[in-house]
C-alpha atoms as a PDB file:
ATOM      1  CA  UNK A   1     -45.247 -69.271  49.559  1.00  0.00           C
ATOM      2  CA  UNK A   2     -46.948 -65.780  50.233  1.00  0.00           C
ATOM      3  CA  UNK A   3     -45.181 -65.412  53.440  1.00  0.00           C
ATOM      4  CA  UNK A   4     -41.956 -66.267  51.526  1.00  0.00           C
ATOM      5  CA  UNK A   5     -42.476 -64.023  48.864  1.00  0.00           C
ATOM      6  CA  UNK A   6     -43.546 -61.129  50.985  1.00  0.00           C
ATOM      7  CA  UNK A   7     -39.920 -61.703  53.251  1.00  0.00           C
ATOM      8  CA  UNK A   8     -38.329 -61.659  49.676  1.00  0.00           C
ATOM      9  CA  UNK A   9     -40.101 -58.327  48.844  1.00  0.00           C
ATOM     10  CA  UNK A  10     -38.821 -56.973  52.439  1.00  0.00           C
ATOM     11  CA  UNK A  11     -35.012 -58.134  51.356  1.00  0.00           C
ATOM     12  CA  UNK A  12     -35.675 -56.792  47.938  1.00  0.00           C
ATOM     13  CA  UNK A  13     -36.520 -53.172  49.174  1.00  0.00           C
ATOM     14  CA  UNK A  14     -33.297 -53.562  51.582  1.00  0.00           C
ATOM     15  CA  UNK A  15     -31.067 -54.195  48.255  1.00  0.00           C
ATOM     16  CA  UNK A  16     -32.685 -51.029  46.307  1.00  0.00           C
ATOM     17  CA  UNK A  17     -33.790 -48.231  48.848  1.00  0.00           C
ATOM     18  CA  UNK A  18     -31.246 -46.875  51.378  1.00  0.00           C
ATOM     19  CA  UNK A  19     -33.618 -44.903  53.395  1.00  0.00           C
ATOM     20  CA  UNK A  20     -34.657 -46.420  56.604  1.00  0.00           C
ATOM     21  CA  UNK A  21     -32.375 -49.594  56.252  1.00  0.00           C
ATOM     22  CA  UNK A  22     -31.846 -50.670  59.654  1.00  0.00           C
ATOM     23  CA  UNK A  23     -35.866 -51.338  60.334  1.00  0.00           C
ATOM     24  CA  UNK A  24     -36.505 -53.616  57.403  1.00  0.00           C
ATOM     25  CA  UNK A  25     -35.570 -56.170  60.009  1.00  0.00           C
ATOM     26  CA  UNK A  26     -38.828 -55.316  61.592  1.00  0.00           C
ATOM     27  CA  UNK A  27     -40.272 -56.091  58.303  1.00  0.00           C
ATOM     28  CA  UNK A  28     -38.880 -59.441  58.007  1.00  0.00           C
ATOM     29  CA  UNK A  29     -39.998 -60.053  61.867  1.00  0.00           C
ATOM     30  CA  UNK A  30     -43.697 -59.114  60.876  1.00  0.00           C
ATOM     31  CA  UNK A  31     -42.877 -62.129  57.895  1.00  0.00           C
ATOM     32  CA  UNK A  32     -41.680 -64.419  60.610  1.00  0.00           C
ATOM     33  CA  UNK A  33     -44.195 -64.061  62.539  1.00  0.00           C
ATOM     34  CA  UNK A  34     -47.005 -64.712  59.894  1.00  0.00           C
ATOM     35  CA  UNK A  35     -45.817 -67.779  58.986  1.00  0.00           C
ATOM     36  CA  UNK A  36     -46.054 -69.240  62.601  1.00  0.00           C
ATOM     37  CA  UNK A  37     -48.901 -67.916  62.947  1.00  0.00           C
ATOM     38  CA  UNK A  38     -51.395 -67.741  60.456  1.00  0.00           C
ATOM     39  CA  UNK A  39     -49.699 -71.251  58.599  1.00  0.00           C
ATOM     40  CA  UNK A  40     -48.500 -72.900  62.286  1.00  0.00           C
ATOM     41  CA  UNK A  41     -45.974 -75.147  60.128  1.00  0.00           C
ATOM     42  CA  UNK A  42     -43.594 -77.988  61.753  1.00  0.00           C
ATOM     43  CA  UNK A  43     -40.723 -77.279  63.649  1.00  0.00           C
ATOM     44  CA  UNK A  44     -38.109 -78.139  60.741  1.00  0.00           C
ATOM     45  CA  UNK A  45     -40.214 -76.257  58.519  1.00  0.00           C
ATOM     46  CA  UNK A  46     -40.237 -73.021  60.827  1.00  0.00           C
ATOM     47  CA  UNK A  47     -36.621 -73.214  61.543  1.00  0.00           C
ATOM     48  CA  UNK A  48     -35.945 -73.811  57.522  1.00  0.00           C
ATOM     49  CA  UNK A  49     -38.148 -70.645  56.762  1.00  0.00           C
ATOM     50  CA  UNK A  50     -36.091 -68.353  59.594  1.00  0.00           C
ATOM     51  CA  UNK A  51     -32.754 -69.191  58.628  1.00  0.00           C
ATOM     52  CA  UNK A  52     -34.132 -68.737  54.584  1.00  0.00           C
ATOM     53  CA  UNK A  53     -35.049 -65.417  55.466  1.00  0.00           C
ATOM     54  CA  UNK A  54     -32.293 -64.279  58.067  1.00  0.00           C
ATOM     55  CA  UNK A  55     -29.780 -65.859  55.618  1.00  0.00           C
ATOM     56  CA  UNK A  56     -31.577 -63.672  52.504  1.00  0.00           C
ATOM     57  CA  UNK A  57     -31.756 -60.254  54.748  1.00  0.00           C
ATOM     58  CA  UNK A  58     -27.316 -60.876  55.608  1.00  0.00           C
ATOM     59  CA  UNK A  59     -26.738 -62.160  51.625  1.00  0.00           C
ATOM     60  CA  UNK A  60     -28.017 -58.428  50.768  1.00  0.00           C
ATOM     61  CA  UNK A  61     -26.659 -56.115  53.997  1.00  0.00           C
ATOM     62  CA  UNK A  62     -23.818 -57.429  54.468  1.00  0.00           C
ATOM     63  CA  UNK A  63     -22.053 -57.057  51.088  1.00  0.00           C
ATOM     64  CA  UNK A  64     -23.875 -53.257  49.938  1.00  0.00           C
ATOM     65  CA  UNK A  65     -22.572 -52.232  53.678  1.00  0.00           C
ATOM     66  CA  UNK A  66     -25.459 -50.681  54.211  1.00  0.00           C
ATOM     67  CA  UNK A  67     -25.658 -50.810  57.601  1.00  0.00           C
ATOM     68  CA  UNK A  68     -22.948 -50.220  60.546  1.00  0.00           C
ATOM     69  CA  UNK A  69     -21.598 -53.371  62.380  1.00  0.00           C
ATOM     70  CA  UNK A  70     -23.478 -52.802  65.220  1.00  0.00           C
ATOM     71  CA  UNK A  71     -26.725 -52.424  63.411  1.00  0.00           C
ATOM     72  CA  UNK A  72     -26.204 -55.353  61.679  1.00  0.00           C
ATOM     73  CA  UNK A  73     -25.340 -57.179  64.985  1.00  0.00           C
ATOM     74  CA  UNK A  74     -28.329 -56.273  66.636  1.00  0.00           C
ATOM     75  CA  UNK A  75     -30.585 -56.885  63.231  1.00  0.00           C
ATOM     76  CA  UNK A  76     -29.655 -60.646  63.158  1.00  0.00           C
ATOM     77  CA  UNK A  77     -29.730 -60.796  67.432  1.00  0.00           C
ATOM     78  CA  UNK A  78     -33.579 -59.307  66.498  1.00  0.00           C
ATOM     79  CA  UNK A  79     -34.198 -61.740  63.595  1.00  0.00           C
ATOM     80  CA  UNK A  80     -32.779 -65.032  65.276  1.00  0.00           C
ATOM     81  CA  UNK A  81     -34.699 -64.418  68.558  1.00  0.00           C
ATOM     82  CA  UNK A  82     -37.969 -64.244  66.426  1.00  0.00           C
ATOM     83  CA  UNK A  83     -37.106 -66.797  64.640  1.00  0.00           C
ATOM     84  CA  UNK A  84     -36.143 -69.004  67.709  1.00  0.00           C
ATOM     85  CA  UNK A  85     -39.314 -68.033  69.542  1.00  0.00           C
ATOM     86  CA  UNK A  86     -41.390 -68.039  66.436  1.00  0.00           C
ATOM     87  CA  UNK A  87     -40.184 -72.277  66.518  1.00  0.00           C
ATOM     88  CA  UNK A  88     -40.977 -72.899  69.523  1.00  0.00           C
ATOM     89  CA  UNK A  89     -44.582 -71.666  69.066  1.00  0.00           C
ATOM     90  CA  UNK A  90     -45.640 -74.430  66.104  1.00  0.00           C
ATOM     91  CA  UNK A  91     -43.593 -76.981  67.960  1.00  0.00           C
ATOM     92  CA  UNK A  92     -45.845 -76.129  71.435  1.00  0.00           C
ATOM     93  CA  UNK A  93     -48.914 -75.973  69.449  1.00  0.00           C
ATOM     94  CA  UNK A  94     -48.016 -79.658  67.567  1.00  0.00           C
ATOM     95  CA  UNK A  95     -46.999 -81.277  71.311  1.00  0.00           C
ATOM     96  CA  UNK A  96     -50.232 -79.755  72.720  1.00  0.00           C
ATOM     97  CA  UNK A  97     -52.469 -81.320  69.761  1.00  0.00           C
ATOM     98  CA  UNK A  98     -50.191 -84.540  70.057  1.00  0.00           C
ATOM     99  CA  UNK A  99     -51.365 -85.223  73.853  1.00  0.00           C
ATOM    100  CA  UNK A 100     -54.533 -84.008  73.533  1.00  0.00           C
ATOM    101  CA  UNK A 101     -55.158 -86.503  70.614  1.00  0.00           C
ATOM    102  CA  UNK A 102     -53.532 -89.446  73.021  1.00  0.00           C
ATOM    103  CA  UNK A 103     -55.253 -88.615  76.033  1.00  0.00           C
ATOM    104  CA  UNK A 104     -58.915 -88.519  73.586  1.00  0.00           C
ATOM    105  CA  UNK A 105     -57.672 -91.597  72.608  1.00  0.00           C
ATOM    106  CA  UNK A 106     -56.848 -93.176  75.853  1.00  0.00           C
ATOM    107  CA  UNK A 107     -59.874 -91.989  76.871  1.00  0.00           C
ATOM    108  CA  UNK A 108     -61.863 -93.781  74.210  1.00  0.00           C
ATOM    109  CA  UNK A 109     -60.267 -96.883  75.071  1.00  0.00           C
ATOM    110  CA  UNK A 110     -60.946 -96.867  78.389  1.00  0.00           C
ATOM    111  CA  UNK A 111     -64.657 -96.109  78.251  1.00  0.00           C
ATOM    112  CA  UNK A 112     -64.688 -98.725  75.530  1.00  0.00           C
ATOM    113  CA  UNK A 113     -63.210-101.335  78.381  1.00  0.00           C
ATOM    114  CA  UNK A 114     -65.326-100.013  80.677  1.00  0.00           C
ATOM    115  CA  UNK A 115     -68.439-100.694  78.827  1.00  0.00           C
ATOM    116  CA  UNK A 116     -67.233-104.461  78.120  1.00  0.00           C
ATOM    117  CA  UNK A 117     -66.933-105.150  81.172  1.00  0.00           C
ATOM    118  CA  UNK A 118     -70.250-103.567  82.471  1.00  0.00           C
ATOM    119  CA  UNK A 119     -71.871-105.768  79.924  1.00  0.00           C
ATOM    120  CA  UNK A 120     -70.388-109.043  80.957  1.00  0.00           C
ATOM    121  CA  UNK A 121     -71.182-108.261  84.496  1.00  0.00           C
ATOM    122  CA  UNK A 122     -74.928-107.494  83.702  1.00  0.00           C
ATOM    123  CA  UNK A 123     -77.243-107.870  81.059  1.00  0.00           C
ATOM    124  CA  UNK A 124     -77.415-105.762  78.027  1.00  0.00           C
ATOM    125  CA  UNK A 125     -80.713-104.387  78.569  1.00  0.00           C
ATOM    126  CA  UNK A 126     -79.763-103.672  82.447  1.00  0.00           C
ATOM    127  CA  UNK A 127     -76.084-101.976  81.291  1.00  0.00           C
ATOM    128  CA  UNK A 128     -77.847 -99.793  78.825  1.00  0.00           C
ATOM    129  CA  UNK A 129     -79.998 -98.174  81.170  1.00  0.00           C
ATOM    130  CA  UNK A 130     -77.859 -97.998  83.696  1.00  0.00           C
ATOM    131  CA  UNK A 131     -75.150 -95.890  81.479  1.00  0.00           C
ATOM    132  CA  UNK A 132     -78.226 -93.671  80.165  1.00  0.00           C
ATOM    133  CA  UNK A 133     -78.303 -93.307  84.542  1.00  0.00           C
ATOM    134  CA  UNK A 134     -82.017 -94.660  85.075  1.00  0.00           C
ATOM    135  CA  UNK A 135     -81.834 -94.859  88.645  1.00  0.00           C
ATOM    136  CA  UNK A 136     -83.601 -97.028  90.295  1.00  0.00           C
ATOM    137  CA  UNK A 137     -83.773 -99.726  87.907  1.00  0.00           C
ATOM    138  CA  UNK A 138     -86.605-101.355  88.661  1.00  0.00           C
ATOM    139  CA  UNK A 139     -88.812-103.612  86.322  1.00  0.00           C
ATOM    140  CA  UNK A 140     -91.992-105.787  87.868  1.00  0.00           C
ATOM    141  CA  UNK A 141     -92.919-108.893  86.377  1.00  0.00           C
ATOM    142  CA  UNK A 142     -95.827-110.868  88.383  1.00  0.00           C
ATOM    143  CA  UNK A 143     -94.103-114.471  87.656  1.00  0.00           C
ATOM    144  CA  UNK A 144     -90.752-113.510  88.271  1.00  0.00           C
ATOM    145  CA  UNK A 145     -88.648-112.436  90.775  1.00  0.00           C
ATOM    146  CA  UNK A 146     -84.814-111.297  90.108  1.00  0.00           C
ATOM    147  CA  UNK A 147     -82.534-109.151  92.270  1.00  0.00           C
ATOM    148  CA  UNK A 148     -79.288-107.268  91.611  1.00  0.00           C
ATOM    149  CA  UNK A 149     -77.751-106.264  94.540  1.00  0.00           C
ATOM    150  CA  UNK A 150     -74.412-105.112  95.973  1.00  0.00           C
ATOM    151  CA  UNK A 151     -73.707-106.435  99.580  1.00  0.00           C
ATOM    152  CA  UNK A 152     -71.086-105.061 101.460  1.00  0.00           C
ATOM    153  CA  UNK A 153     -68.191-107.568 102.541  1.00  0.00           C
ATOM    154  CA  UNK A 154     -70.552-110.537 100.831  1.00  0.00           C
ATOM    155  CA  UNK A 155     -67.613-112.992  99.797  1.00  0.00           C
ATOM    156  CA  UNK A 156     -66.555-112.698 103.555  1.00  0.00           C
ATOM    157  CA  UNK A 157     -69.974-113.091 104.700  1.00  0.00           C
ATOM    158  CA  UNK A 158     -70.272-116.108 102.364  1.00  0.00           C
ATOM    159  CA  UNK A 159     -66.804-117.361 102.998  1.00  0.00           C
ATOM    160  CA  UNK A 160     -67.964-119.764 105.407  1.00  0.00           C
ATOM    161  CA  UNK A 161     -71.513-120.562 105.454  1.00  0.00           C
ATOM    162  CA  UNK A 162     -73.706-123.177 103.430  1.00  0.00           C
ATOM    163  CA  UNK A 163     -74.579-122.233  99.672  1.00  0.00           C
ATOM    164  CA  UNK A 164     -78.449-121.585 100.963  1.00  0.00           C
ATOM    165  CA  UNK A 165     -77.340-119.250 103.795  1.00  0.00           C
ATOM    166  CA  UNK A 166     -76.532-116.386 102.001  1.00  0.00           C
ATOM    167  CA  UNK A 167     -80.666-116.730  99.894  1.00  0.00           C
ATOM    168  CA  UNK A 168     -81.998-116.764 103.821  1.00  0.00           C
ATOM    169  CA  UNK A 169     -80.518-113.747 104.270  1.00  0.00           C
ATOM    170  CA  UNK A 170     -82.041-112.177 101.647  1.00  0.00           C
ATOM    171  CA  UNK A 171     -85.443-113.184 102.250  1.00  0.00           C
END
């Protein structure tokens, strides 16, 4: 709204003061470009608040002829590119947010499956500090004795030899 009325205020000082008329374009520009980027709207809303105020700065030049063809050609060439770049900034900024809120999310998911699966391979206790990177885990218990290990190529190794081969080996 602010932006809006301060574009109108531009127009209106084009429609009553004749002085200076062909830079109240850089006026509305300085309008433009406040509303992309102070308010970063949507891309329909940008593109409806450039043509509002392009369409408002032609309703008053063009029919008080106050400025010369060419003036008024270059004005609007000045005003549309604004406006067209001005667009394009919101709509980068909303793509940008868009895939950095997927990729957080993907992210999440993943880490999510990742811990799921860590805890169905090991226990809960064991996961835990291994994600909190305690390294080695180690834990000594005079009655017990359990192992955790990773053994290169072991389902070949084990592919053909008895069950109690592979607990000789570890001995």
């Amino acid at each position: 709204g602010t932006v809006l009325v301060s574009g109108g205020g531009i127009v209106a000082l084009l429609a009553v003061g004749r002085e200076e008329v062909h830079l109240h374009w850089a006026g509305l520009m300085l309008a433009l470009m406040s509303i992309y980027g102070l308010f970063r709207p949507r891309f329909p809303v940008s593109v409806a608040l450039s043509l509002v105020l392009v369409l408002a700065f032609n309703a008053v030049v063009i029919p008080s002829r106050l400025l010369p063809l060419g003036f008024l050609i270059a004005d609007n060439f000045f005003l549309l590119a604004a406006g067209a770049v001005g667009c394009l900034v919101p709509y980068s900024l909303e793509r940008g947010s868009r895939e950095r809120f997927l990729v957080s999310r993907r992210l999440r998911e993943e880490q999510q499956r990742s811990e799921r699966l860590l805890k169905n391979i090991l226990p809960g206790p064991i996961a835990d500090r291994l994600k909190a990177g305690e390294e080695p885990i180690a834990d000594q218990h005079p009655a017990v004795t359990v192992l955790f290990a990773d053994i290169s190529h072991f389902t070949a190794l084990t592919a053909h030899t008895a069950a109690g081969d592979p607990v000789h080996l570890l001995q």
